[in-house]
PDB file of N, CA and C in Angstrom:
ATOM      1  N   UNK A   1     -12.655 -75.555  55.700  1.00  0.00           N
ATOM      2  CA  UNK A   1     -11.661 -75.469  54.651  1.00  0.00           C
ATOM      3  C   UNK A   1     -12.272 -74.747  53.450  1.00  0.00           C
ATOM      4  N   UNK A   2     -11.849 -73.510  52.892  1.00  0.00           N
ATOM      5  CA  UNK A   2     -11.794 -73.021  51.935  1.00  0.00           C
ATOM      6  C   UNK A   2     -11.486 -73.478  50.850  1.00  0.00           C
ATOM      7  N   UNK A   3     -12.249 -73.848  49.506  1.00  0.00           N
ATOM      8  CA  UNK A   3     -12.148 -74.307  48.317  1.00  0.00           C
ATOM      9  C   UNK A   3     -11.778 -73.418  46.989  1.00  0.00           C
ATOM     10  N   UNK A   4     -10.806 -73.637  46.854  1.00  0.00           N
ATOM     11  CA  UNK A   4     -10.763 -72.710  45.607  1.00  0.00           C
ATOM     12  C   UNK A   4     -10.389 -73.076  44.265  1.00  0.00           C
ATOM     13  N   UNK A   5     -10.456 -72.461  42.799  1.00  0.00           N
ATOM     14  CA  UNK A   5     -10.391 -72.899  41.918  1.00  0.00           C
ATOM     15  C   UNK A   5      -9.647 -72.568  40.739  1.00  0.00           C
ATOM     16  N   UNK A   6      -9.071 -72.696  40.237  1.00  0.00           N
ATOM     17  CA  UNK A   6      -8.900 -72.270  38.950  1.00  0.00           C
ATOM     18  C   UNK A   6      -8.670 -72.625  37.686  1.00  0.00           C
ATOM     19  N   UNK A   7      -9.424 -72.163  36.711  1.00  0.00           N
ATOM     20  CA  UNK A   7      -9.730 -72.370  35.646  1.00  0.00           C
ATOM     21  C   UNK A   7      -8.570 -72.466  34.621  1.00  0.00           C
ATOM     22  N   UNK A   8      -8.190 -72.648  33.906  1.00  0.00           N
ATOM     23  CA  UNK A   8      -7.000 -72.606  32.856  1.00  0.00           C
ATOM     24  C   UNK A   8      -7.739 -72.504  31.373  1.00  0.00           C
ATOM     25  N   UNK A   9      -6.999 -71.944  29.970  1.00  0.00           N
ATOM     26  CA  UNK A   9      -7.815 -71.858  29.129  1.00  0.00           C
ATOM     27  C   UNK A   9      -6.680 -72.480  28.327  1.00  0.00           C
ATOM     28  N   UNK A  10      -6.981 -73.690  27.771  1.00  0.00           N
ATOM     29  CA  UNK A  10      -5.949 -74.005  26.974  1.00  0.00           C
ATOM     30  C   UNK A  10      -6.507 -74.058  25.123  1.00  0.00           C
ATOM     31  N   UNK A  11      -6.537 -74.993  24.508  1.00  0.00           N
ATOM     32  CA  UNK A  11      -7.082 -75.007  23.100  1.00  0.00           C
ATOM     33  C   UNK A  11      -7.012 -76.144  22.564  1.00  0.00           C
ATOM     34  N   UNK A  12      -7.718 -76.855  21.319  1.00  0.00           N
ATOM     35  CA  UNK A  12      -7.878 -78.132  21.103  1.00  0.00           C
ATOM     36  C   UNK A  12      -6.732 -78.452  20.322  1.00  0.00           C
ATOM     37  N   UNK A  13      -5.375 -77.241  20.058  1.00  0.00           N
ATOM     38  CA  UNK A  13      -4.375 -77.794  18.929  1.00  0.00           C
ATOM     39  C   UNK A  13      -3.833 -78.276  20.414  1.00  0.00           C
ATOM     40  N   UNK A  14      -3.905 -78.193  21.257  1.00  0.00           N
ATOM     41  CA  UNK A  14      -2.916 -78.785  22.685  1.00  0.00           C
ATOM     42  C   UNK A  14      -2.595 -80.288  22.824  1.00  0.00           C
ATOM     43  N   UNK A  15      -3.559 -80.844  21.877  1.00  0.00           N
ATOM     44  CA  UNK A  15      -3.849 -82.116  21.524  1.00  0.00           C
ATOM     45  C   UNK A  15      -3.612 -82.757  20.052  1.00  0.00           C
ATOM     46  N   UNK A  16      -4.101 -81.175  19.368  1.00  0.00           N
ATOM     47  CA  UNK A  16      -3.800 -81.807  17.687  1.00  0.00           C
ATOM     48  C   UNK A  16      -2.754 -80.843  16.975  1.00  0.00           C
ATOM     49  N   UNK A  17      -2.029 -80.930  16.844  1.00  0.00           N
ATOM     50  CA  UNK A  17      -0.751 -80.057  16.497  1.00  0.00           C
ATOM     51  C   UNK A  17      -1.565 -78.964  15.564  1.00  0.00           C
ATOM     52  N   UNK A  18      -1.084 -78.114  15.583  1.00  0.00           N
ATOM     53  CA  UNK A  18      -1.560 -76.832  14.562  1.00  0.00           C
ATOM     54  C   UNK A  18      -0.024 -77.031  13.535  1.00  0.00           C
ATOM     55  N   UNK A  19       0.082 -77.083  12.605  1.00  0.00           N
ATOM     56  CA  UNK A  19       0.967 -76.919  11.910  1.00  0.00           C
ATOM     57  C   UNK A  19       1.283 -75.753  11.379  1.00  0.00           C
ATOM     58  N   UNK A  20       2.643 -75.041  11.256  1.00  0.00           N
ATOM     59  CA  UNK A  20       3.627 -74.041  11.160  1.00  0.00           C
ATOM     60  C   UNK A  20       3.358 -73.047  12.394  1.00  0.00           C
ATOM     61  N   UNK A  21       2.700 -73.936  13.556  1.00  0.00           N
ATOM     62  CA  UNK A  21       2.422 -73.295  14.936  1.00  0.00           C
ATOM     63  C   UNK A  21       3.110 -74.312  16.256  1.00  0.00           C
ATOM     64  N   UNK A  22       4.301 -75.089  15.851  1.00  0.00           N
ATOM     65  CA  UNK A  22       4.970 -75.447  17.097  1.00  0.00           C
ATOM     66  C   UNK A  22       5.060 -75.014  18.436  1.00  0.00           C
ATOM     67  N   UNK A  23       5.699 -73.577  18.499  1.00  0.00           N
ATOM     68  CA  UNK A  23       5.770 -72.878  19.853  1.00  0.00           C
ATOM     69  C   UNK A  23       4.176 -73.142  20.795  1.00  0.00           C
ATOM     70  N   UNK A  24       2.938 -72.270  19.960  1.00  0.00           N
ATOM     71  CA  UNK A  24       1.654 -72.260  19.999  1.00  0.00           C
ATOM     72  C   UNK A  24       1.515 -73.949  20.997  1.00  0.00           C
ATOM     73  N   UNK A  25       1.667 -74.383  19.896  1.00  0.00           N
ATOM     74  CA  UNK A  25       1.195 -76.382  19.897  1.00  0.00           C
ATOM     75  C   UNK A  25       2.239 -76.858  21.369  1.00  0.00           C
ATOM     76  N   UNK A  26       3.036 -76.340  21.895  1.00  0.00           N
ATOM     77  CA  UNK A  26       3.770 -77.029  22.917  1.00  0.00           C
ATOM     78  C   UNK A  26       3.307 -76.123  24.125  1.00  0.00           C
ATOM     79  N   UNK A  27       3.178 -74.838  23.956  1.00  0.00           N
ATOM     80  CA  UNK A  27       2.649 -74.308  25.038  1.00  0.00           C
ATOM     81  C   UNK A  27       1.131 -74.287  25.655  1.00  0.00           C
ATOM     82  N   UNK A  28       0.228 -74.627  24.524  1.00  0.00           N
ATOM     83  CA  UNK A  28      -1.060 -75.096  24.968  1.00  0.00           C
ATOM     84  C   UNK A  28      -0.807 -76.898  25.943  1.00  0.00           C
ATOM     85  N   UNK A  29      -0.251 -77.241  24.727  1.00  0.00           N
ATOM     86  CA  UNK A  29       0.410 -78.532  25.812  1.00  0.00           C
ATOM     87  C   UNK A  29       0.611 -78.544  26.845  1.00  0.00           C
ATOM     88  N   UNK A  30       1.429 -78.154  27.549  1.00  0.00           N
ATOM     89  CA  UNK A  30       2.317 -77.470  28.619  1.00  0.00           C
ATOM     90  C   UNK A  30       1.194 -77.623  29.291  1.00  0.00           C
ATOM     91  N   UNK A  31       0.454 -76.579  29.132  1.00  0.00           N
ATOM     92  CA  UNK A  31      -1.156 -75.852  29.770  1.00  0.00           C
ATOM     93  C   UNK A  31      -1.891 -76.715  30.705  1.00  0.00           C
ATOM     94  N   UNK A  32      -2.218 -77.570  29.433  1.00  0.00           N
ATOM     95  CA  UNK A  32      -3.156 -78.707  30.006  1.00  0.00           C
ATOM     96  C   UNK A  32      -1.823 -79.479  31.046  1.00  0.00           C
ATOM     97  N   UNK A  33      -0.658 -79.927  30.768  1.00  0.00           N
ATOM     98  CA  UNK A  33       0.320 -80.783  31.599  1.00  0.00           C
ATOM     99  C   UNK A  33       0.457 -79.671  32.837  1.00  0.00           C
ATOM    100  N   UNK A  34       0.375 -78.959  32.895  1.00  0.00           N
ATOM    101  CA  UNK A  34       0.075 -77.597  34.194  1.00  0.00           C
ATOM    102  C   UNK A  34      -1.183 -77.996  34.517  1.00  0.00           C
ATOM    103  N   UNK A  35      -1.607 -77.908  34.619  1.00  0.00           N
ATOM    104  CA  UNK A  35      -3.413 -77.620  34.961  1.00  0.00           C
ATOM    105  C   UNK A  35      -2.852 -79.322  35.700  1.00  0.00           C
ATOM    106  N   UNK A  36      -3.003 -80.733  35.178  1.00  0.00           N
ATOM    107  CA  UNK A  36      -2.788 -82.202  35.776  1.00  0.00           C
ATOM    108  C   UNK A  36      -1.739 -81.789  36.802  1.00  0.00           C
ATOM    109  N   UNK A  37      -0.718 -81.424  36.936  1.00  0.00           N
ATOM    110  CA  UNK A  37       0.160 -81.322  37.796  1.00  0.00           C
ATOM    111  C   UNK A  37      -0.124 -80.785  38.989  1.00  0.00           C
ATOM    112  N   UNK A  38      -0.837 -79.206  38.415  1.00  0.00           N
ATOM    113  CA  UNK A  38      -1.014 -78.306  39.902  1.00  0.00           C
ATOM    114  C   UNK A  38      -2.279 -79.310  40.435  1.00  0.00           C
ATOM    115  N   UNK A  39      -2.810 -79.787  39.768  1.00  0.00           N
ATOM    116  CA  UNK A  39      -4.307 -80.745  40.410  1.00  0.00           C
ATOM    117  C   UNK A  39      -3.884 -81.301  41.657  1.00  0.00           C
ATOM    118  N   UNK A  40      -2.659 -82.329  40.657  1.00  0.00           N
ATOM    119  CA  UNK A  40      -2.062 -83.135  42.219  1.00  0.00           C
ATOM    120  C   UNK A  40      -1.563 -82.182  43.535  1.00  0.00           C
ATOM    121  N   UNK A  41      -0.339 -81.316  42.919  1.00  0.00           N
ATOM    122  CA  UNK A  41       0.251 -80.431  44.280  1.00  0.00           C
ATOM    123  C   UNK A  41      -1.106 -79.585  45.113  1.00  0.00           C
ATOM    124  N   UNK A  42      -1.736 -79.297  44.667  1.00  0.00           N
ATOM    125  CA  UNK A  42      -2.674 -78.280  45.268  1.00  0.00           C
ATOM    126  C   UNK A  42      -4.091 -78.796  45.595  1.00  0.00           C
ATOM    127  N   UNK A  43      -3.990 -80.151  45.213  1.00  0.00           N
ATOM    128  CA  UNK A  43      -5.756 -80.779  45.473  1.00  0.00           C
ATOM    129  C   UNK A  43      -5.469 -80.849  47.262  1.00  0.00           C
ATOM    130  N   UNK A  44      -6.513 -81.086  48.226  1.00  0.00           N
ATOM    131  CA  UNK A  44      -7.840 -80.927  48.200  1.00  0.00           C
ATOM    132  C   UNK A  44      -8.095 -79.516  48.299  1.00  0.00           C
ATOM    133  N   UNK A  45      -7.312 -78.426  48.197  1.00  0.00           N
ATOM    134  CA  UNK A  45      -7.752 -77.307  49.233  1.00  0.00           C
ATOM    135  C   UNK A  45      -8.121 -76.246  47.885  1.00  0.00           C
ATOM    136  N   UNK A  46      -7.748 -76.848  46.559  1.00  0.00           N
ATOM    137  CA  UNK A  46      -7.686 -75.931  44.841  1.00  0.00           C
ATOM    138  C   UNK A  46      -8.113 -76.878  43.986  1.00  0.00           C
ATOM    139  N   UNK A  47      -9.028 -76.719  43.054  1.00  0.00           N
ATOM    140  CA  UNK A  47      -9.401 -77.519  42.092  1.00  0.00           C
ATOM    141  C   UNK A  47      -8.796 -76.706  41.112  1.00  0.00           C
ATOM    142  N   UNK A  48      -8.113 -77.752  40.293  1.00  0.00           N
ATOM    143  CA  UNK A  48      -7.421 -77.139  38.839  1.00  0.00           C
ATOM    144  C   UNK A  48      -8.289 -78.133  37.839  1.00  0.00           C
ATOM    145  N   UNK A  49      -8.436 -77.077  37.083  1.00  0.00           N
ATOM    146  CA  UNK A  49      -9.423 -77.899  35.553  1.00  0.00           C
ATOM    147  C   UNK A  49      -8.858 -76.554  34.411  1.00  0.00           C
ATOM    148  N   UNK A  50      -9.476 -77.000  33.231  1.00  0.00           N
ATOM    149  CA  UNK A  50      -8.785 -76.623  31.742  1.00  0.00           C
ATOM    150  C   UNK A  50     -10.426 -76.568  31.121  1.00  0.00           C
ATOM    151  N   UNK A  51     -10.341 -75.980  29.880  1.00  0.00           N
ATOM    152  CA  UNK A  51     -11.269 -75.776  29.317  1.00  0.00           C
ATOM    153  C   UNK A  51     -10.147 -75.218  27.725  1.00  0.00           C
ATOM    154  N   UNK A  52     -10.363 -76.653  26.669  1.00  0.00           N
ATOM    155  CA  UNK A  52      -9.788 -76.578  25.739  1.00  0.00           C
ATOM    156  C   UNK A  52     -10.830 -75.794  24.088  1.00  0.00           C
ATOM    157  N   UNK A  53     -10.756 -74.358  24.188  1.00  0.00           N
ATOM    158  CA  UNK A  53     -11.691 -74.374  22.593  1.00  0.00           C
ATOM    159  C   UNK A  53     -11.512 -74.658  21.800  1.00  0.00           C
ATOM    160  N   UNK A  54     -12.330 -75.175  20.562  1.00  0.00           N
ATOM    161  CA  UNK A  54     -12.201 -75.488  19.298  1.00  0.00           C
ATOM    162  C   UNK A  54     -12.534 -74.003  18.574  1.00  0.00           C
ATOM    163  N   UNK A  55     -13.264 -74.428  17.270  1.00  0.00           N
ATOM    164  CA  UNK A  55     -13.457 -73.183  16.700  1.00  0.00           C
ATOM    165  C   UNK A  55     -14.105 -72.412  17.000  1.00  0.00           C
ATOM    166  N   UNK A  56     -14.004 -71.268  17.414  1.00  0.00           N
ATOM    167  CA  UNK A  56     -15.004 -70.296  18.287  1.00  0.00           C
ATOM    168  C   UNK A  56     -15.159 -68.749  17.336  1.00  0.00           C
ATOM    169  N   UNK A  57     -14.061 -68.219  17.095  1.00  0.00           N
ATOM    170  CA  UNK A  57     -14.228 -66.950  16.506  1.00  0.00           C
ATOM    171  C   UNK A  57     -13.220 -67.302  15.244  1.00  0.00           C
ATOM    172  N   UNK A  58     -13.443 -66.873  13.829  1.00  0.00           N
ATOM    173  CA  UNK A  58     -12.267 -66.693  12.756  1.00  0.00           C
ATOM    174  C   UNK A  58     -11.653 -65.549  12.887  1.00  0.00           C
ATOM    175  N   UNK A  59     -10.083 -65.766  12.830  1.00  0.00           N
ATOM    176  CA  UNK A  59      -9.240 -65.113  13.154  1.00  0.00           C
ATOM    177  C   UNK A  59      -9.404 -63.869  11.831  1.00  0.00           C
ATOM    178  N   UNK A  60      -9.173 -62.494  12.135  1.00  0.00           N
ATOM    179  CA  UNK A  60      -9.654 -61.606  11.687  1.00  0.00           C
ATOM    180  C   UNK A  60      -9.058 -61.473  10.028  1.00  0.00           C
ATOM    181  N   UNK A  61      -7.808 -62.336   9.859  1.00  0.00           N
ATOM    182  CA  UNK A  61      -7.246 -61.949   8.651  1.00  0.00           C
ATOM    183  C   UNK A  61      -7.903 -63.242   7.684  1.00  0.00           C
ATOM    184  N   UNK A  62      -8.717 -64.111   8.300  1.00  0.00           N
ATOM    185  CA  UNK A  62      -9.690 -65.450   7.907  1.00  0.00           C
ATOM    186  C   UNK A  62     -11.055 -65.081   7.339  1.00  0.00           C
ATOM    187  N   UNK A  63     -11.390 -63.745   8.219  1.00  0.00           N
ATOM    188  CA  UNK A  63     -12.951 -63.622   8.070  1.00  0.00           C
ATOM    189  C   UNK A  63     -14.089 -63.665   7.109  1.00  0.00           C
ATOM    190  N   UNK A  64     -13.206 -63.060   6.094  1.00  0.00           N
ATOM    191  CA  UNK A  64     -14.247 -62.978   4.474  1.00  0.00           C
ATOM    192  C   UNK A  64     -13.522 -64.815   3.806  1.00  0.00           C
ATOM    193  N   UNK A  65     -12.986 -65.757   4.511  1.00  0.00           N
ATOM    194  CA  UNK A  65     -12.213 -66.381   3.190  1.00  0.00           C
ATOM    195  C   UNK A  65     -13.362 -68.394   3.549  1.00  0.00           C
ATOM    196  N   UNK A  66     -14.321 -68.040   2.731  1.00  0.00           N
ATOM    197  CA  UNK A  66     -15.407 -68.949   3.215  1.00  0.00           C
ATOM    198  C   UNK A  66     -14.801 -70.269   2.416  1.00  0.00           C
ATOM    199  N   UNK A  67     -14.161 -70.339   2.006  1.00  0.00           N
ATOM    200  CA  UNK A  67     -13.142 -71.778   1.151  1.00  0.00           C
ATOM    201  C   UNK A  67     -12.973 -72.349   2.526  1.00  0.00           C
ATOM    202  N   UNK A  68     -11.889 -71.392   3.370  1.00  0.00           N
ATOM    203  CA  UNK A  68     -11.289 -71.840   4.326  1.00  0.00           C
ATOM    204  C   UNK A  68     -12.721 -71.517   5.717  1.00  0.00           C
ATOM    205  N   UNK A  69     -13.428 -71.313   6.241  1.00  0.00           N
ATOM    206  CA  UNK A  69     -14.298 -71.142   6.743  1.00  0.00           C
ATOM    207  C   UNK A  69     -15.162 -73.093   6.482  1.00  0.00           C
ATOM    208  N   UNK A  70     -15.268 -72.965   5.280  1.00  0.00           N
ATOM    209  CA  UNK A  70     -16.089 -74.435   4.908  1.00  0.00           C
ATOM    210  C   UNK A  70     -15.606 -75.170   4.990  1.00  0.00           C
ATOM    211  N   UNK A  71     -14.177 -75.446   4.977  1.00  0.00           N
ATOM    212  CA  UNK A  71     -13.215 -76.205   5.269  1.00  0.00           C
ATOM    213  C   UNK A  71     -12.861 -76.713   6.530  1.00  0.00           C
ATOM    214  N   UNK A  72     -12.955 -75.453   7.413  1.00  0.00           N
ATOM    215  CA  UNK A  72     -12.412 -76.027   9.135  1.00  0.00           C
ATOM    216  C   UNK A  72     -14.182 -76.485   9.658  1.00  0.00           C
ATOM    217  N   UNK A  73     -15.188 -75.679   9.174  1.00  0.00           N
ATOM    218  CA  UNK A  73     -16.750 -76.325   9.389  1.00  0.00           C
ATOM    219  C   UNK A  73     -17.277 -78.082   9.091  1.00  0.00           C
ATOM    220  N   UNK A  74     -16.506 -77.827   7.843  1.00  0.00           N
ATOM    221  CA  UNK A  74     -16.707 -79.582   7.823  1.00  0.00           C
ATOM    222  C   UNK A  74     -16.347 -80.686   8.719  1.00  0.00           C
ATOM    223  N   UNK A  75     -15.364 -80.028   9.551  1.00  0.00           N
ATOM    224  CA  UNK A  75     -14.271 -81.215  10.395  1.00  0.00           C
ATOM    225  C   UNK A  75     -15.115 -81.117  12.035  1.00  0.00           C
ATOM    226  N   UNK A  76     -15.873 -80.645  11.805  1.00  0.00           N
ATOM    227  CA  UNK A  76     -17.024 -79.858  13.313  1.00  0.00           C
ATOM    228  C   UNK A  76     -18.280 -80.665  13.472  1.00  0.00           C
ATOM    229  N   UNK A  77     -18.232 -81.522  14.076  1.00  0.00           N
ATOM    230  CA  UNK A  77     -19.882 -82.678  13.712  1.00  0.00           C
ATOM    231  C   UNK A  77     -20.433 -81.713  14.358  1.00  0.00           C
ATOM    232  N   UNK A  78     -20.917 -80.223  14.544  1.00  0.00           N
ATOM    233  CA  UNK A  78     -21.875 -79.632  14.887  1.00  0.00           C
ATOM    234  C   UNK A  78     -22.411 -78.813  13.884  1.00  0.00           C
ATOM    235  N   UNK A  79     -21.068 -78.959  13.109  1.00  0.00           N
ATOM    236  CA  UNK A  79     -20.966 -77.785  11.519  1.00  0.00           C
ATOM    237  C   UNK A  79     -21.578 -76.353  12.174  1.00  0.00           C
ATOM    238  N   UNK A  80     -20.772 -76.159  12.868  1.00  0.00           N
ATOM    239  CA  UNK A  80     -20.966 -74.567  13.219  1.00  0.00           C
ATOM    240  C   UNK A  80     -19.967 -74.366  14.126  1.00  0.00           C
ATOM    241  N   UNK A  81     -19.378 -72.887  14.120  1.00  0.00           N
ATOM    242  CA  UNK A  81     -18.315 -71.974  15.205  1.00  0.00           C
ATOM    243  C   UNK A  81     -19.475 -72.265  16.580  1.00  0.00           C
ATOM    244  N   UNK A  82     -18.231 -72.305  17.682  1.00  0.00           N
ATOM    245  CA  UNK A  82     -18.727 -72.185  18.836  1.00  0.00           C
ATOM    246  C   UNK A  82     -19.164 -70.605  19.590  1.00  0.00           C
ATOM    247  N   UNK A  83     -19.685 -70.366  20.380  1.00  0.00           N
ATOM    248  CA  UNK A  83     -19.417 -69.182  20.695  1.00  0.00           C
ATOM    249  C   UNK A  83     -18.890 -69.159  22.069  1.00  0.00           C
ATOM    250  N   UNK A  84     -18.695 -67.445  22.450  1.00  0.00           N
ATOM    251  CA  UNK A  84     -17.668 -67.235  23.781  1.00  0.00           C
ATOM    252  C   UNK A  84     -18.763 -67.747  24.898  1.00  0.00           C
ATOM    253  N   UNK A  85     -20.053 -67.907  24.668  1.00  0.00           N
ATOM    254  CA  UNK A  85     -20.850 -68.405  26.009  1.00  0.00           C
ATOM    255  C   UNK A  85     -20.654 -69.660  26.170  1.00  0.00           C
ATOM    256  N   UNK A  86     -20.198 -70.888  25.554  1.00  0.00           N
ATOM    257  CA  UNK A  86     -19.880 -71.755  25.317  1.00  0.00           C
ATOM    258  C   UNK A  86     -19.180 -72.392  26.117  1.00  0.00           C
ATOM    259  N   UNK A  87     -17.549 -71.053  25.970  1.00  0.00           N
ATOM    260  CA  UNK A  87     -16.493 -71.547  26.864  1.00  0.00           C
ATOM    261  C   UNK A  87     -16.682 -70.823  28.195  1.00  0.00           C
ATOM    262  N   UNK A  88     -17.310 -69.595  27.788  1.00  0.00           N
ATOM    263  CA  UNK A  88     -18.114 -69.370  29.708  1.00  0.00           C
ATOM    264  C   UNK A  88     -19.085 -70.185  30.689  1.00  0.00           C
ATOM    265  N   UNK A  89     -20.309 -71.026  29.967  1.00  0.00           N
ATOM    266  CA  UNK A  89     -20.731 -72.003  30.644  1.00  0.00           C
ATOM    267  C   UNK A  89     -20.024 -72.983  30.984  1.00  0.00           C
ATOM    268  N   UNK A  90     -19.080 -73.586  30.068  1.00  0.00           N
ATOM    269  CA  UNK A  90     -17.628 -74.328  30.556  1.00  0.00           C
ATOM    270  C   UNK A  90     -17.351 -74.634  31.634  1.00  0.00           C
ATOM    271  N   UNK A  91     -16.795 -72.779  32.129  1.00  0.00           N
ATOM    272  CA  UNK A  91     -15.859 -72.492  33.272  1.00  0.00           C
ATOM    273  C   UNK A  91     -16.645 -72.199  34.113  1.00  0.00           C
ATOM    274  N   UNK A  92     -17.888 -71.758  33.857  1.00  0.00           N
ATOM    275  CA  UNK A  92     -18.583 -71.712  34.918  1.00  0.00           C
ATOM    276  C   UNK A  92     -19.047 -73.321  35.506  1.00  0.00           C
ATOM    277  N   UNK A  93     -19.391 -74.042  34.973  1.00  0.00           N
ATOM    278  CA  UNK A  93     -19.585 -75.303  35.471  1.00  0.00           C
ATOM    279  C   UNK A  93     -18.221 -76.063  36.590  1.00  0.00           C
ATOM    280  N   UNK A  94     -17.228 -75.880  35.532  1.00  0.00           N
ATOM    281  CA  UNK A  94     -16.499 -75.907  36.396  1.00  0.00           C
ATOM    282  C   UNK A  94     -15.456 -75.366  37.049  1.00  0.00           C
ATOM    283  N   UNK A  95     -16.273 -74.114  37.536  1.00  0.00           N
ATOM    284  CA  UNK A  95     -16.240 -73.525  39.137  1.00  0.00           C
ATOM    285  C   UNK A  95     -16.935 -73.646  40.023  1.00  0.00           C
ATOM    286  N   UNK A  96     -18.365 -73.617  39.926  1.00  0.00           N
ATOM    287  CA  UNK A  96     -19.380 -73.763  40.329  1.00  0.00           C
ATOM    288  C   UNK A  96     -20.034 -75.194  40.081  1.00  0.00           C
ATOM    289  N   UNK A  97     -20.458 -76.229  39.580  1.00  0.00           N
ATOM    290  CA  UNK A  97     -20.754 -77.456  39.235  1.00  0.00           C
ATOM    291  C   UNK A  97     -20.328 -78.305  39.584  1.00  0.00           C
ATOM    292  N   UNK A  98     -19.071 -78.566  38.876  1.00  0.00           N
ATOM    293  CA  UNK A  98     -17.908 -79.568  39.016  1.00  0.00           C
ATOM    294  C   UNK A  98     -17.175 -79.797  40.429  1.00  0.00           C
ATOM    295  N   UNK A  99     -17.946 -80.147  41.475  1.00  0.00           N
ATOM    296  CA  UNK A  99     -17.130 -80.089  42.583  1.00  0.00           C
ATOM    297  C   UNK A  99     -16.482 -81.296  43.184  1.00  0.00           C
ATOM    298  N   UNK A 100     -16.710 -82.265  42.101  1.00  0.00           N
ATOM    299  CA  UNK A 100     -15.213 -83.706  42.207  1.00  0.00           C
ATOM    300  C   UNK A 100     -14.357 -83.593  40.784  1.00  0.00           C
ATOM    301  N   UNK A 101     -14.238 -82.459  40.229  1.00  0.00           N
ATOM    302  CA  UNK A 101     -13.347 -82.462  39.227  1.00  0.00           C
ATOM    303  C   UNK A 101     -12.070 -81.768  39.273  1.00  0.00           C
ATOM    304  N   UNK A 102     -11.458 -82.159  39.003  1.00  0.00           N
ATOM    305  CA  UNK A 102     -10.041 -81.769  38.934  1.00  0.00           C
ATOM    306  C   UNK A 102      -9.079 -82.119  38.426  1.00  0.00           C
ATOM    307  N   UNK A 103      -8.037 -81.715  37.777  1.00  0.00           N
ATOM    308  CA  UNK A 103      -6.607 -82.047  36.733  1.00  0.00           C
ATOM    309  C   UNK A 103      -7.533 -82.479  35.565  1.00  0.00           C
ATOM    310  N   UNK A 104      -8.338 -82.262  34.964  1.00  0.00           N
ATOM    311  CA  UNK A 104      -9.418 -82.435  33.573  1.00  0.00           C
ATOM    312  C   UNK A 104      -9.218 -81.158  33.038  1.00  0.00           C
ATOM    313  N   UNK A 105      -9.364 -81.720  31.681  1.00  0.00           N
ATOM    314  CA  UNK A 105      -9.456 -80.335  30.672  1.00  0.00           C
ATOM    315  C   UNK A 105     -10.384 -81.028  29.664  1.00  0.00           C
ATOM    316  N   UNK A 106     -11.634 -79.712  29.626  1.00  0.00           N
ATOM    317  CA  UNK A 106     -12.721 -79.992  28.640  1.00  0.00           C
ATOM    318  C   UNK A 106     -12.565 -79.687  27.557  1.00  0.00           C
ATOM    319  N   UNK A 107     -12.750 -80.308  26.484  1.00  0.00           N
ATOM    320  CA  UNK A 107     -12.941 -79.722  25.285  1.00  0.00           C
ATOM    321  C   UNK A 107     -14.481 -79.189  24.517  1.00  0.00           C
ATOM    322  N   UNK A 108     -14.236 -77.922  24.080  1.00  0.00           N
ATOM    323  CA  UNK A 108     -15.706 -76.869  23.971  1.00  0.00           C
ATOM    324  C   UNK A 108     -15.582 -76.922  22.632  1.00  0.00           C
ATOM    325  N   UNK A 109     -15.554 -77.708  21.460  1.00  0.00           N
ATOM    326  CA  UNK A 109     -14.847 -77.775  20.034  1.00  0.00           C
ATOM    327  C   UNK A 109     -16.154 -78.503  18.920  1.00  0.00           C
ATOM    328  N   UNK A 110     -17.427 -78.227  19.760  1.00  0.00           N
ATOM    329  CA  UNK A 110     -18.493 -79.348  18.521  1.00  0.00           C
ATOM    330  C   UNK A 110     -18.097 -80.610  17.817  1.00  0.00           C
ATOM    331  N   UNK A 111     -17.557 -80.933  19.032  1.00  0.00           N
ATOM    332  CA  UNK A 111     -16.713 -82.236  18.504  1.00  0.00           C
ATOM    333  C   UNK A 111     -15.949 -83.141  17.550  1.00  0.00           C
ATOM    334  N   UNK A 112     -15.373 -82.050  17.316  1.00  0.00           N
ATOM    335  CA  UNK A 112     -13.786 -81.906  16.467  1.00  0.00           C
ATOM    336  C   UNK A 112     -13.076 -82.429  16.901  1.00  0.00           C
ATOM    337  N   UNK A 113     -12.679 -83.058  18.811  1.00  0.00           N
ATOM    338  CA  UNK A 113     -11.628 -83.898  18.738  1.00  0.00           C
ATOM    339  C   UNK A 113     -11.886 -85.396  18.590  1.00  0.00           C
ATOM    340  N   UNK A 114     -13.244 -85.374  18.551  1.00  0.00           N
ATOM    341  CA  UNK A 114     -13.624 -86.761  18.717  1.00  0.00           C
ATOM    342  C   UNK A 114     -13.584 -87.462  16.955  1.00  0.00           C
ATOM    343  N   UNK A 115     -13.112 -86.768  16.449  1.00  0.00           N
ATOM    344  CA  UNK A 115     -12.611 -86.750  14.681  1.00  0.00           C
ATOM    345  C   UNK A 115     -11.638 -87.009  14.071  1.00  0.00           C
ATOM    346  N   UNK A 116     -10.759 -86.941  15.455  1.00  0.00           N
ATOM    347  CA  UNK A 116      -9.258 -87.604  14.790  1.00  0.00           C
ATOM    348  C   UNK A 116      -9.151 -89.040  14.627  1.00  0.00           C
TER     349      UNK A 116
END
């Protein structure tokens, strides 16, 4: 039997609402409620998993504005942006690693959700 996998990329507002970002905030939702669902229909022969980021890159119209930079850093018990290898060791783990995981979604966020 052939094992196969796939990864999903959802985000940590999927969990914590982004405000004046509804659409955003229900479709990351969705994501992760996709990713649990296909787990069940498609397990044993497909592993479905999620990989939720936190702060990783400032959005380009953010970049110079260090008020708001120090602001989303404080809420980060790592007090630092994540980077894109971050959420690539992630997915690589679980593709390769994770081989009893499935319908899970990680969060890659320096532990920002563990803050609410």
């Amino acid at each position: 039997m052939c094992i196969r996998d796939s990864i999903n990329i959802s985000d940590m507002h999927a969990r914590q609402a982004l405000q004046s970002h509804p659409i955003y905030t229900i479709a990351k939702a969705g994501n992760i409620a996709m990713t649990k669902s296909l787990a069940k229909e498609l397990g044993p022969n497909v592993r479905v998993n999620s990989v939720a980021p936190g702060a990783i890159l400032w959005p380009e119209h953010e970049s110079d504005d260090e008020v708001k930079q120090n602001s989303v850093l404080s809420k980060v018990p790592m007090g630092r942006l994540g980077t894109e290898q971050d959420i690539a060791q992630t997915a690589y783990f679980l593709a390769v690693e994770a081989t009893y995981m499935t319908g899970q979604t990680i969060a890659v966020d320096g532990g920002s959700s563990n803050s609410l």
